[in-house]
N, C-alpha and C. Protein backbone atom coordinates (compact mmCIF):
# COMPACT_ATOMS: atom_id res chain seq x y z
N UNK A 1 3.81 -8.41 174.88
CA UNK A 1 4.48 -9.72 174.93
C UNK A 1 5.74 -9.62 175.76
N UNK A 2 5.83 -10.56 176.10
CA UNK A 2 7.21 -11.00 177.11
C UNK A 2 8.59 -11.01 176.57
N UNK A 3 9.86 -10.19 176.67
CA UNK A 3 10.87 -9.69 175.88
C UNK A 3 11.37 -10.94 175.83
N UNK A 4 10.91 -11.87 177.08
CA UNK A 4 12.00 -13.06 177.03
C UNK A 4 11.16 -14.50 175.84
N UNK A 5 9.90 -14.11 175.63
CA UNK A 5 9.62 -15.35 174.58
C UNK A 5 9.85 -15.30 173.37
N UNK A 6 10.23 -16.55 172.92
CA UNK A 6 10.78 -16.70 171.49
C UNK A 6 10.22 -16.98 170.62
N UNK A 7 8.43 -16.37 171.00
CA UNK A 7 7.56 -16.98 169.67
C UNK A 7 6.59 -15.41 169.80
N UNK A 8 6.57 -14.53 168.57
CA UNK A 8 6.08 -13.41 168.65
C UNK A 8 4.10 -14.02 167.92
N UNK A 9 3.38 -13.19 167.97
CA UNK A 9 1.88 -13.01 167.42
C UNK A 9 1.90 -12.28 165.76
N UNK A 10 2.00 -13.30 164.46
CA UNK A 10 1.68 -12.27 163.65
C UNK A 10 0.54 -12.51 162.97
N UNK A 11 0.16 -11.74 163.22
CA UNK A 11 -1.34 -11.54 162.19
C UNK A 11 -0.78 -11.46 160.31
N UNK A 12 -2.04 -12.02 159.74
CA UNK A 12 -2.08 -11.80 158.27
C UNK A 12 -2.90 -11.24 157.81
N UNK A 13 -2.88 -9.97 157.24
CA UNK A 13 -4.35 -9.87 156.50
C UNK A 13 -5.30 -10.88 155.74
N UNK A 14 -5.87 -10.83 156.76
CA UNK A 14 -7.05 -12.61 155.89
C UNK A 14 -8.31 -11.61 154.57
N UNK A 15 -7.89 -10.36 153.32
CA UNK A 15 -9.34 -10.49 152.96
C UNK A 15 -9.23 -10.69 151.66
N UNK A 16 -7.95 -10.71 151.24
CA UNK A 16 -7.89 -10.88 149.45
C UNK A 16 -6.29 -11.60 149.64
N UNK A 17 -5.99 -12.50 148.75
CA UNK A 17 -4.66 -13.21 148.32
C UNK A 17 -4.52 -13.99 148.88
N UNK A 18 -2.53 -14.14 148.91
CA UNK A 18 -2.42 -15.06 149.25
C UNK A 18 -1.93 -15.66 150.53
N UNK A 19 -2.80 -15.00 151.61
CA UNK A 19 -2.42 -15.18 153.13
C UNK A 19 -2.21 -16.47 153.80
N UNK A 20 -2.71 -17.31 153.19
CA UNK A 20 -2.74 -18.44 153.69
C UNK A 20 -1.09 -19.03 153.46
N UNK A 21 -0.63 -18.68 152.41
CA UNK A 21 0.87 -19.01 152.17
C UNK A 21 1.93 -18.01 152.91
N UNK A 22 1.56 -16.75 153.66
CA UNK A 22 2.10 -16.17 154.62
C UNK A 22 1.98 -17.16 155.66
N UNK A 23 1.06 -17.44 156.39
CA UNK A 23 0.78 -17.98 157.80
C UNK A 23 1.76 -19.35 157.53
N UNK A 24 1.69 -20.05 156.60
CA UNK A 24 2.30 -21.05 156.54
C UNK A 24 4.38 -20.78 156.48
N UNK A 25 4.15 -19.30 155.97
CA UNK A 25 5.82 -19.35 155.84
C UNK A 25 6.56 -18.92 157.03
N UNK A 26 5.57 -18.21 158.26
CA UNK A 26 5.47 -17.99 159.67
C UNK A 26 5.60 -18.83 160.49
N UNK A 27 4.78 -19.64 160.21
CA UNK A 27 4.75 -21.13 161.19
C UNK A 27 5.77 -21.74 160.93
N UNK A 28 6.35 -21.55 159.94
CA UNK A 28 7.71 -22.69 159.17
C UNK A 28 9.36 -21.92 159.73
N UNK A 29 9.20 -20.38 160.16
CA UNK A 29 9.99 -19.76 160.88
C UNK A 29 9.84 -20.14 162.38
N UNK A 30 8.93 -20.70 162.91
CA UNK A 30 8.80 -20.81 164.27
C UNK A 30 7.89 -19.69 165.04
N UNK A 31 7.20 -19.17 164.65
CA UNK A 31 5.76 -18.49 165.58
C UNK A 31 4.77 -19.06 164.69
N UNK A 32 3.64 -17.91 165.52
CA UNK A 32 2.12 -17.94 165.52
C UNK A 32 1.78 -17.43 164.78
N UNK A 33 1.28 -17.28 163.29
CA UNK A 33 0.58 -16.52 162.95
C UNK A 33 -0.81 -16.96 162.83
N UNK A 34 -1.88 -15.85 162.50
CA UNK A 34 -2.98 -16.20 162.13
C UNK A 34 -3.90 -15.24 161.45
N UNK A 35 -4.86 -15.40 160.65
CA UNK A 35 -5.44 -14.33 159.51
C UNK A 35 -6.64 -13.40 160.49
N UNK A 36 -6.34 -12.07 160.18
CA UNK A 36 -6.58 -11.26 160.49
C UNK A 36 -7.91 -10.64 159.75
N UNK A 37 -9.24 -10.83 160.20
CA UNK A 37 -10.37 -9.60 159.40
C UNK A 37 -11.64 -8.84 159.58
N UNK A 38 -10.80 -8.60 161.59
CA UNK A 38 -11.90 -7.61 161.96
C UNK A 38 -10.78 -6.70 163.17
N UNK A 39 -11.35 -5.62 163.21
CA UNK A 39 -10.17 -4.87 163.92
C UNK A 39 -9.99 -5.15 164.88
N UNK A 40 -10.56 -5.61 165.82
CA UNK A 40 -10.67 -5.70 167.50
C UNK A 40 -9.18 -6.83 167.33
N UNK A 41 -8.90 -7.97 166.28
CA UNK A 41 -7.89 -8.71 166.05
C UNK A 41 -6.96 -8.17 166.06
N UNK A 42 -6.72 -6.72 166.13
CA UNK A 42 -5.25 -6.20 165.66
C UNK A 42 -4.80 -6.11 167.07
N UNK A 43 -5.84 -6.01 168.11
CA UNK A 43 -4.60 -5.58 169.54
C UNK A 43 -3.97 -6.67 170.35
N UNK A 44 -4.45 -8.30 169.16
CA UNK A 44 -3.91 -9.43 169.52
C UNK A 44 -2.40 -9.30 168.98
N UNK A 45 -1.82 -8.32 167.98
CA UNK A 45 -0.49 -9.16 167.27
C UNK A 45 0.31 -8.42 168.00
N UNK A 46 1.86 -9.02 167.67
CA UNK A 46 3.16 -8.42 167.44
C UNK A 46 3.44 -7.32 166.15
N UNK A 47 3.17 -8.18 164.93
CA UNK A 47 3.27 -7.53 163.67
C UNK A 47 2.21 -7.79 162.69
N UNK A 48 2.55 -7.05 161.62
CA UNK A 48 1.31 -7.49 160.25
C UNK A 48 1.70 -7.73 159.16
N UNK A 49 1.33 -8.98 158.40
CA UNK A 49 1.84 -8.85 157.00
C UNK A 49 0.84 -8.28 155.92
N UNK A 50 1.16 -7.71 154.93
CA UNK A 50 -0.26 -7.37 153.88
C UNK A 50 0.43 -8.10 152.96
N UNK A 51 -0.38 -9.47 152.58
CA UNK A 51 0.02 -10.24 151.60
C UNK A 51 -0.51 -9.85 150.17
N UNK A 52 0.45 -10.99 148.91
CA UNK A 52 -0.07 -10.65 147.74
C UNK A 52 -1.60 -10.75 147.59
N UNK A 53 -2.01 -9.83 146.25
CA UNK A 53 -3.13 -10.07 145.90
C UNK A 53 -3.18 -8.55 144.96
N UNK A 54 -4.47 -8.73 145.18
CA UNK A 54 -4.64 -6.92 144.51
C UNK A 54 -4.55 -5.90 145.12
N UNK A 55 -4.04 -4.75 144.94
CA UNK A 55 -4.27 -3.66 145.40
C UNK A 55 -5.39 -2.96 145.88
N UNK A 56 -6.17 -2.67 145.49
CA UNK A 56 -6.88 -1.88 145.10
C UNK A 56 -8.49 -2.69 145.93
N UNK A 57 -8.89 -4.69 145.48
CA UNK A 57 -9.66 -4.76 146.64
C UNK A 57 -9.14 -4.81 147.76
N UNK A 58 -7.95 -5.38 147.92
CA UNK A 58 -7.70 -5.27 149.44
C UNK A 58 -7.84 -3.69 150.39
N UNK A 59 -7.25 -2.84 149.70
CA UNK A 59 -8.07 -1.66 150.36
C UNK A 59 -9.29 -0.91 150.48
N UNK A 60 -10.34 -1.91 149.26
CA UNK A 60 -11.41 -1.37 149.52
C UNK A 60 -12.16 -2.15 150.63
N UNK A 61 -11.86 -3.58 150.35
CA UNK A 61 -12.08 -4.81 151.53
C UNK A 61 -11.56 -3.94 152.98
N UNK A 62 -10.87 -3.68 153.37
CA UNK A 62 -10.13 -2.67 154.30
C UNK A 62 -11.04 -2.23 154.98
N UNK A 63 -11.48 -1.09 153.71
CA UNK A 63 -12.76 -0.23 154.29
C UNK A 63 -13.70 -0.98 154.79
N UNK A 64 -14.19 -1.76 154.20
CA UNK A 64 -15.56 -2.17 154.19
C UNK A 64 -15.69 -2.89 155.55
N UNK A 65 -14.31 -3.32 155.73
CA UNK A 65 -14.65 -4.05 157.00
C UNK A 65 -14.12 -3.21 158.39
N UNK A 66 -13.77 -2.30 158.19
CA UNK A 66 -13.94 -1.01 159.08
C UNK A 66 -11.93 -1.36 159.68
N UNK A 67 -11.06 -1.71 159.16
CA UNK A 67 -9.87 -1.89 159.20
C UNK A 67 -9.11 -0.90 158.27
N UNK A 68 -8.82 -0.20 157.83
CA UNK A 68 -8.26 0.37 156.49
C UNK A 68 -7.81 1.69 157.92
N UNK A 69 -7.98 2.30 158.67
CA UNK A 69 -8.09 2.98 159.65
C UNK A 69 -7.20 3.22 160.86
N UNK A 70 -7.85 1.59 161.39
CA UNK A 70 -6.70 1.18 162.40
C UNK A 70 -5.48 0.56 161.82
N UNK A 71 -5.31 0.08 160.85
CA UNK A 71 -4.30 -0.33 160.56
C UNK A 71 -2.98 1.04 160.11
N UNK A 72 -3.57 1.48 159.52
CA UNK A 72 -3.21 3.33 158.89
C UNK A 72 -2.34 3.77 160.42
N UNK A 73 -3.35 3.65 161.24
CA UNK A 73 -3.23 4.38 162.68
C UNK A 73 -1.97 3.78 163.96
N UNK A 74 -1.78 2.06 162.86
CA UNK A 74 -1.08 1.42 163.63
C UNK A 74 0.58 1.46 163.06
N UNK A 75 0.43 1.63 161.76
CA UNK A 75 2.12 1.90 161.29
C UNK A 75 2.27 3.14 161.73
N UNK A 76 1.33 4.07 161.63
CA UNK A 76 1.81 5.59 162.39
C UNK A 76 2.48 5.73 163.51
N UNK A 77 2.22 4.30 164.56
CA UNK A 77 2.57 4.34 165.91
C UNK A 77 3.45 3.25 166.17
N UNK A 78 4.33 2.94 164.91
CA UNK A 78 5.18 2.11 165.12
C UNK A 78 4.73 0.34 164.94
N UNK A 79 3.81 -0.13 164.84
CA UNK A 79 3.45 -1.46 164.73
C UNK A 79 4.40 -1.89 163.30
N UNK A 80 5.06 -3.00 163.66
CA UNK A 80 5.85 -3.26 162.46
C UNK A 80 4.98 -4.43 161.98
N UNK A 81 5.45 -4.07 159.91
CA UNK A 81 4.42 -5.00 159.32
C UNK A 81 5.64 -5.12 158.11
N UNK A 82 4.99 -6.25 157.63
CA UNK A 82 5.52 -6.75 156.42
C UNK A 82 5.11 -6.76 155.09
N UNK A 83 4.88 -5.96 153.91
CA UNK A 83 4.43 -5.86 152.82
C UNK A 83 5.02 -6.54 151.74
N UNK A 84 4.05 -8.15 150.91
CA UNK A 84 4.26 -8.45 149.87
C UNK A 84 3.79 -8.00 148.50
N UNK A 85 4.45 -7.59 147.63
CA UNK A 85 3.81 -7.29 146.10
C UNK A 85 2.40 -6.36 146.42
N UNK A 86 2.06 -6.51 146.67
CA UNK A 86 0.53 -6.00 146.85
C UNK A 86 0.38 -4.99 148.11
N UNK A 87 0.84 -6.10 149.17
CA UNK A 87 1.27 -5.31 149.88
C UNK A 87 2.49 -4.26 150.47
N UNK A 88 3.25 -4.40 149.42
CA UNK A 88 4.21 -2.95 148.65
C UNK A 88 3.82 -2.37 148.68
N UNK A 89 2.90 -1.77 147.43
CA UNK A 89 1.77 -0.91 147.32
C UNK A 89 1.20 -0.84 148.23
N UNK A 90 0.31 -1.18 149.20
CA UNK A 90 -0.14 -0.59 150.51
C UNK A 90 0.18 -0.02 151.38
N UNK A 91 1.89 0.04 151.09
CA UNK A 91 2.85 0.33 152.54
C UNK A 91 3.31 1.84 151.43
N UNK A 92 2.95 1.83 150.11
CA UNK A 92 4.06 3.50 149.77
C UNK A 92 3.24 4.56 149.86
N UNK A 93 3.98 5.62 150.21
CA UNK A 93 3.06 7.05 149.98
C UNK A 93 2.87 7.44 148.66
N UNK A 94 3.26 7.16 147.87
CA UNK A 94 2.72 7.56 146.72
C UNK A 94 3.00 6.25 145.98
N UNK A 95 1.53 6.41 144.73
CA UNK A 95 1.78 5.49 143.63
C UNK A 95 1.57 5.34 142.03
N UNK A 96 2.58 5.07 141.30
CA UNK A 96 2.42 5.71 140.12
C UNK A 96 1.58 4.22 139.43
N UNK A 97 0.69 4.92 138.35
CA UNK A 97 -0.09 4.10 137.77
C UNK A 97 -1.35 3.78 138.65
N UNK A 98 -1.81 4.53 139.58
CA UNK A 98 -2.82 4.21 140.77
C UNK A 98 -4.39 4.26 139.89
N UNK A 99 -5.20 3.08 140.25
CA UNK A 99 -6.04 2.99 139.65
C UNK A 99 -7.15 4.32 140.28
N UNK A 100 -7.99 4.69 139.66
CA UNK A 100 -9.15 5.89 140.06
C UNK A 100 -9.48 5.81 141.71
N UNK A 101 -8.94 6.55 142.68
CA UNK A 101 -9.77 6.77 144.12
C UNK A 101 -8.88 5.64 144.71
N UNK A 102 -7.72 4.91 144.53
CA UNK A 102 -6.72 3.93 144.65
C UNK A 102 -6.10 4.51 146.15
N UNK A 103 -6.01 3.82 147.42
CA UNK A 103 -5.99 4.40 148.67
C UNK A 103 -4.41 2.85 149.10
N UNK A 104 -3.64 3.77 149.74
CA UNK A 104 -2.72 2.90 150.40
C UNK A 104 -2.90 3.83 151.97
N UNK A 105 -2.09 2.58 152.88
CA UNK A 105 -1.86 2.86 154.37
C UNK A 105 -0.35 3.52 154.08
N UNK A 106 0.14 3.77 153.41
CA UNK A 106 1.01 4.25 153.42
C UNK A 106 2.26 3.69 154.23
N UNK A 107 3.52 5.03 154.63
CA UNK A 107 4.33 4.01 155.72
C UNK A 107 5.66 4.28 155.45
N UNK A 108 5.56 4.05 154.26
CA UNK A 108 7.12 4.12 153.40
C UNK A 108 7.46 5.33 152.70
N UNK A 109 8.56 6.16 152.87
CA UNK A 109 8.89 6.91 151.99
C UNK A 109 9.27 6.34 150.70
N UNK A 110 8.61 6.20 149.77
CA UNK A 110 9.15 5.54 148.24
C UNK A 110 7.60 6.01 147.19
N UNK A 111 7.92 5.50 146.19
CA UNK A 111 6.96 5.97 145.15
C UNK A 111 7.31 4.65 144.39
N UNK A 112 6.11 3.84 144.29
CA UNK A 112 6.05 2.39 143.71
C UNK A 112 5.50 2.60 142.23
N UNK A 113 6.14 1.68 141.13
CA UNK A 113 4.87 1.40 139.88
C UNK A 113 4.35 0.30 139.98
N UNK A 114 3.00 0.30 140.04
CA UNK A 114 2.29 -0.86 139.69
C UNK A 114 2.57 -1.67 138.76
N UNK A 115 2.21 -2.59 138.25
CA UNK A 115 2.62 -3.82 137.30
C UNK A 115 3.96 -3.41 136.77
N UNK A 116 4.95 -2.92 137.43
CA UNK A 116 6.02 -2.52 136.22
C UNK A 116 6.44 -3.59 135.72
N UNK A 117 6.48 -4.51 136.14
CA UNK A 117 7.50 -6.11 135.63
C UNK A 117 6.45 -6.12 133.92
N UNK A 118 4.91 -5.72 133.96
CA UNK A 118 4.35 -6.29 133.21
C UNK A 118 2.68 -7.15 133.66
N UNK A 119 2.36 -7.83 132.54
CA UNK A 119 1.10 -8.55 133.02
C UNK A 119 1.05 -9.75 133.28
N UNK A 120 0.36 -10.68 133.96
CA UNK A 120 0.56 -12.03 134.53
C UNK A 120 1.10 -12.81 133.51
N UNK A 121 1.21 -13.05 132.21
CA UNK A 121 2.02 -13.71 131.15
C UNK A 121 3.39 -13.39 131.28
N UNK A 122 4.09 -11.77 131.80
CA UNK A 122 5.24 -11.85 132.01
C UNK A 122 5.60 -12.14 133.62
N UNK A 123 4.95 -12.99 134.26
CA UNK A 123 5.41 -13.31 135.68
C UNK A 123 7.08 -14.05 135.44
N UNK A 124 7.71 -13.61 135.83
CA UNK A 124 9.10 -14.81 136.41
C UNK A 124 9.73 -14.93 137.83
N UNK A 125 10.79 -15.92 137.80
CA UNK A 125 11.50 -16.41 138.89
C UNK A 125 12.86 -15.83 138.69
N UNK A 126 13.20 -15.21 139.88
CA UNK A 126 14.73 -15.23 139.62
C UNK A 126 15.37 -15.14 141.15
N UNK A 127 16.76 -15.47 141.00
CA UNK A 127 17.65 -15.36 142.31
C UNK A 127 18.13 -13.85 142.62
N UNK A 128 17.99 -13.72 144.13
CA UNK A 128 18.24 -11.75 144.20
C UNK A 128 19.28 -11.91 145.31
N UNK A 129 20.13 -11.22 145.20
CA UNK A 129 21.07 -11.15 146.61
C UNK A 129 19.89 -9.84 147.24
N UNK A 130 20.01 -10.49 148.67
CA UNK A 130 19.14 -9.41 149.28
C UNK A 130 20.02 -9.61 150.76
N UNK A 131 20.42 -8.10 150.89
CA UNK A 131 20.94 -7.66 152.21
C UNK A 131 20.55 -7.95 153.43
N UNK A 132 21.49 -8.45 154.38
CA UNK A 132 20.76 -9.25 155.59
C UNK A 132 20.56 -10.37 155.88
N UNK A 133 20.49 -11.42 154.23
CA UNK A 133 20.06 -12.25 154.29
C UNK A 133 21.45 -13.24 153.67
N UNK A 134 22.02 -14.37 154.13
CA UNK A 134 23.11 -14.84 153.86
C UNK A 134 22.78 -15.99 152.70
N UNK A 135 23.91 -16.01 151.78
CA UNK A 135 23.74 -17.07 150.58
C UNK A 135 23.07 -18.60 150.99
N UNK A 136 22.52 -18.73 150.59
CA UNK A 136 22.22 -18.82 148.72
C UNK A 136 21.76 -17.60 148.31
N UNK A 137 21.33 -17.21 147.25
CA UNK A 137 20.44 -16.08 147.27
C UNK A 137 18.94 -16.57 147.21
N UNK A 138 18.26 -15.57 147.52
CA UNK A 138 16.81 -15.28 147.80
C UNK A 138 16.02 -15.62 146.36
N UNK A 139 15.01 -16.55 146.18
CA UNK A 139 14.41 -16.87 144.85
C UNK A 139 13.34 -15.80 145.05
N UNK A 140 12.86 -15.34 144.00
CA UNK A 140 12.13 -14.20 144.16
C UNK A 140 11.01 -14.54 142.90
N UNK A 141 9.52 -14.71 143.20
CA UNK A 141 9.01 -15.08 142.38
C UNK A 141 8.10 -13.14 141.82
N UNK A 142 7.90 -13.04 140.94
CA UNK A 142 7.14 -11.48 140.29
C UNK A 142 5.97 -12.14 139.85
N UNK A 143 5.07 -11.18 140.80
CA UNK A 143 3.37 -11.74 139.63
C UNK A 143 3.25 -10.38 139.51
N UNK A 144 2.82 -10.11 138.33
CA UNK A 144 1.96 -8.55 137.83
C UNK A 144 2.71 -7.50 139.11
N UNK A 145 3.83 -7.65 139.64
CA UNK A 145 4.86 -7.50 140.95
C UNK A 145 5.15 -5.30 140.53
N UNK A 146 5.05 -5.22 141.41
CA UNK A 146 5.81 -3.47 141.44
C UNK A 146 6.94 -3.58 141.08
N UNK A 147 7.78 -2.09 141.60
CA UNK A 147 8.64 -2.22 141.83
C UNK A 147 8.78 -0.81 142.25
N UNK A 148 10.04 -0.08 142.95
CA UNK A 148 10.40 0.91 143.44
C UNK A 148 10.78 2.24 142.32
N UNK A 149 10.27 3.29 142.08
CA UNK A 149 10.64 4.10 141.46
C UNK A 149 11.69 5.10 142.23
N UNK A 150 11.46 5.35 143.22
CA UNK A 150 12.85 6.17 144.07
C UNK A 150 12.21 5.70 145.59
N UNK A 151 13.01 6.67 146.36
CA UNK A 151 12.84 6.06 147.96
C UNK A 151 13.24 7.23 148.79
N UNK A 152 13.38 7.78 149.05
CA UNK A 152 13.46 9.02 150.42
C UNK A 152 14.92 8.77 151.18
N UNK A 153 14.97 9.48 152.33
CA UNK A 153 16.32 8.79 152.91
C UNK A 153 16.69 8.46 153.81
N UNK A 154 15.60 7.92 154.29
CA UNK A 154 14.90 6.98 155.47
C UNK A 154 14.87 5.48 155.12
N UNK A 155 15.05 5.43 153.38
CA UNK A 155 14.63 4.59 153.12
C UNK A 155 15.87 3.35 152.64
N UNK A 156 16.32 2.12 153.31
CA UNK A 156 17.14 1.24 153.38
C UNK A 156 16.74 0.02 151.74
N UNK A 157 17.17 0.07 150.89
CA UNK A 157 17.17 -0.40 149.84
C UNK A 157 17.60 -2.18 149.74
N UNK A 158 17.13 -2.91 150.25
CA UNK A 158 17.73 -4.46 149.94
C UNK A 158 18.29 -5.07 149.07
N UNK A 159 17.20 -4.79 148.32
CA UNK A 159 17.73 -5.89 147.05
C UNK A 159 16.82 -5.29 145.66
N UNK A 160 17.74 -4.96 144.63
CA UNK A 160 17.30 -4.59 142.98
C UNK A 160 17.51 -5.74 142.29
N UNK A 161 16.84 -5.11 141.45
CA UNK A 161 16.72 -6.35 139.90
C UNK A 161 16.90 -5.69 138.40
N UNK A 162 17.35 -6.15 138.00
CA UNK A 162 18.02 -5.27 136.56
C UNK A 162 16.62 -5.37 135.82
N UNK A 163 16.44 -4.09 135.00
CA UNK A 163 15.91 -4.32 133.85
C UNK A 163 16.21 -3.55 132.47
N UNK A 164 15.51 -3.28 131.82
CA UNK A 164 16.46 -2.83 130.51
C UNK A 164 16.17 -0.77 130.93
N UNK A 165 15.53 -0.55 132.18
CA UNK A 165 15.65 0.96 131.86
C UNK A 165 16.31 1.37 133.31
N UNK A 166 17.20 -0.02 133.73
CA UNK A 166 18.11 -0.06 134.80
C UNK A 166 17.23 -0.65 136.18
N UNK A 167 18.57 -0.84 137.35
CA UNK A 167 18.25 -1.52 138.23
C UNK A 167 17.11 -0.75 138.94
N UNK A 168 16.29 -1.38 139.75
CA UNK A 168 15.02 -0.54 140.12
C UNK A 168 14.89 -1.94 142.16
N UNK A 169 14.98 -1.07 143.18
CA UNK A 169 14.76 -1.61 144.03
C UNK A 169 13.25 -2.75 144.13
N UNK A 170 13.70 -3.54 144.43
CA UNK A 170 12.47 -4.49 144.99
C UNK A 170 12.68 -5.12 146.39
N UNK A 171 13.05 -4.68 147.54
CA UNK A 171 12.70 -5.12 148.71
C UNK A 171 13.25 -3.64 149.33
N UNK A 172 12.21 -3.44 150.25
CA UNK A 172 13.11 -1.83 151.10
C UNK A 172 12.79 -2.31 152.46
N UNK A 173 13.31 -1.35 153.29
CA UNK A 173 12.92 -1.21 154.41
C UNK A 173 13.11 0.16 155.15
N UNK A 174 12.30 0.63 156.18
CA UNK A 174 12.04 1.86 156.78
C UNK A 174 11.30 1.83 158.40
N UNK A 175 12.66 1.88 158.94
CA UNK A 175 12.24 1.85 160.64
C UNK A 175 11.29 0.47 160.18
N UNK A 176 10.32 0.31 161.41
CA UNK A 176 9.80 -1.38 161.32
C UNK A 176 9.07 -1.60 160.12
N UNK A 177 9.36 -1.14 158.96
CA UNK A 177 8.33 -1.50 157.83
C UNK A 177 9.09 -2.26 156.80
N UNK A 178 8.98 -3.24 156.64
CA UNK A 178 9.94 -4.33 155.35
C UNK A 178 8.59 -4.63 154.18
N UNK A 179 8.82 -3.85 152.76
CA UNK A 179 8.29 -4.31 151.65
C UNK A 179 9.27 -5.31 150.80
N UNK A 180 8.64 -6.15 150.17
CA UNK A 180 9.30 -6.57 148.74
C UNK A 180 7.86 -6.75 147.74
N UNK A 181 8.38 -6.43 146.71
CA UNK A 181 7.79 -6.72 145.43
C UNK A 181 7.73 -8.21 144.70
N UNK A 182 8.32 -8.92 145.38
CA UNK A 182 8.21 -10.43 145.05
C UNK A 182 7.74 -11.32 146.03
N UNK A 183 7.31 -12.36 145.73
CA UNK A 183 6.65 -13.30 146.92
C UNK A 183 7.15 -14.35 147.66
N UNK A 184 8.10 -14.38 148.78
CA UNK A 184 8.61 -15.37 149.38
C UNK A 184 7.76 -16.32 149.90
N UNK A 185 6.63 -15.87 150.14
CA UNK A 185 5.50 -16.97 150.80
C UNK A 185 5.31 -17.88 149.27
N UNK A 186 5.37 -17.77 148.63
CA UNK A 186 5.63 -19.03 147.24
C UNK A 186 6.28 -19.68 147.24
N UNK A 187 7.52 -19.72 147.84
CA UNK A 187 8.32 -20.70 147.75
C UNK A 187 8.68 -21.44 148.56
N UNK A 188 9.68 -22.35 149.35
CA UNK A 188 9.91 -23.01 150.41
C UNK A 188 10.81 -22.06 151.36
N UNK A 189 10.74 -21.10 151.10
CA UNK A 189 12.32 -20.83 151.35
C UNK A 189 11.35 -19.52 152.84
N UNK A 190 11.97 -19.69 153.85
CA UNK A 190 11.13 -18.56 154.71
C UNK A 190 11.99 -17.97 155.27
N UNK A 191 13.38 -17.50 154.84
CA UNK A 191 14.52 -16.47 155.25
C UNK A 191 13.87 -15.39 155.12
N UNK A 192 13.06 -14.95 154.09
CA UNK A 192 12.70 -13.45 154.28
C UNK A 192 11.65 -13.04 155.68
N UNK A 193 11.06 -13.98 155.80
CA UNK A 193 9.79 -14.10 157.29
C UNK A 193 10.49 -14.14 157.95
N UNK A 194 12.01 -14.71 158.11
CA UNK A 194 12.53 -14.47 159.43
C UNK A 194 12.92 -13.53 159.72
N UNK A 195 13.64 -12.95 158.47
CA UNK A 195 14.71 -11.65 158.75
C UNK A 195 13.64 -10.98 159.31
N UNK A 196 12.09 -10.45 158.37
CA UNK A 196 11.39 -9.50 158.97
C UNK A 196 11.30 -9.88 160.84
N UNK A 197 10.72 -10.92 161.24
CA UNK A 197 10.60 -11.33 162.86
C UNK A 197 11.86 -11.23 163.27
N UNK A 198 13.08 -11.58 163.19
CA UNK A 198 14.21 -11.62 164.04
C UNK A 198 14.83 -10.19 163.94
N UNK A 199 14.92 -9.22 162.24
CA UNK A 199 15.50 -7.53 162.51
C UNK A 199 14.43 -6.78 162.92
N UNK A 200 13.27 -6.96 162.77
CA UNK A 200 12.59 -5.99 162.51
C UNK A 200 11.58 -6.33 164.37
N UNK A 201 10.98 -7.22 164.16
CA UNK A 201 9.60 -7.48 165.02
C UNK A 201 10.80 -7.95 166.42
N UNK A 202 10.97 -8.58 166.35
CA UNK A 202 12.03 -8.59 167.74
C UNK A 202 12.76 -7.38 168.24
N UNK A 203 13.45 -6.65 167.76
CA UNK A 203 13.81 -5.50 168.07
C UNK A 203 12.18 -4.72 168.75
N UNK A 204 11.83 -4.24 167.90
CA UNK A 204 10.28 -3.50 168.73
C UNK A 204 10.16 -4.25 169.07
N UNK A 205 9.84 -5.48 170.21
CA UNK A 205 8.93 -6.27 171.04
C UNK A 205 10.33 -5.73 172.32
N UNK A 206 11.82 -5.37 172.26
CA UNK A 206 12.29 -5.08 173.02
C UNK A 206 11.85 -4.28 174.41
């Protein structure tokens, strides 16, 4: 892409969740996105988001559709992507609570827990100051949501959330890779889609 245009290519993973509320929080920042679910699509983008959903099909969906690979092959080589809740977990090298034969693309130096918030009855909303990003604060919605158990030291920490066995990171970042554990594509609010395109995906398109 052209250093001088002001509208980058992001792909969404189109095979489980909730991508369709990515593309929409993209378009509402001012680019292109569009859902992503065969590989030859990947040498169309700028960046990638791995939206919410499950863990565990989305990487078997991955496989199956012969993507789980190139994508692996593409954070290795710098392609910057964006990981929600789900796709948290897809972006850490290690993961605690990993269901049997449980496969991430890895990416991130950190070590995630699965459901730590809890099970879809304890989903909530709350406001997060998150670094980078200027007041109001950031509404942050948790479904069955991770969260960060430690992080490496590579690894740029955004924004925590208290809980009763202390604060525990939920948004990181690492060279072009931005996770959070909560879902901005839920809400109206598309500061976090930008920050990722304007710090992260603009810089690499340099």
């Amino acid at each position: 892409m052209s250093t001088d245009s002001p509208t980058f290519r992001i792909g969404v993973l189109a095979l489980q969740g909730d991508f369709r509320e990515h593309i929409r929080s993209v378009e509402q920042s001012g680019h292109y996105a569009f859902g992503i679910n065969q590989a030859p699509e990947l040498g169309e983008i700028d960046a990638l988001i791995l939206p919410g959903g499950e863990s565990t099909t989305i990487a078997k969906l991955a496989r199956s559709f012969g993507l789980f690979e190139p994508i692996r092959d593409l954070i290795k080589a710098g392609l910057p992507v964006y990981g929600s809740c789900a796709g948290m977990i897809l972006l850490a090298r290690e993961i605690e609570g990993a269901a049997p034969g449980q496969e991430s693309f890895g990416g991130i130096d950190m070590k995630v827990l699965r459901n730590a918030f809890g099970r879809q009855v304890d989903s909530f909303e709350g406001d997060i100051d998150f670094l980078g990003i200027a007041a109001p604060a950031v509404r942050g919605v948790f479904i069955r949501a991770p969260w960060v158990e430690k992080v490496g030291s590579g690894v740029e920490v955004l924004a925590t959330v208290e809980s009763p066995s202390g604060a525990h990171p939920v948004a990181v970042k690492q060279g072009n890779l931005l996770a959070t554990s909560f879902h901005p594509e839920l809400t109206d609010d598309s500061r976090v889609h930008r920050y990722f395109i304007e710090e992260i995906v603009a810089k690499a398109n340099r």
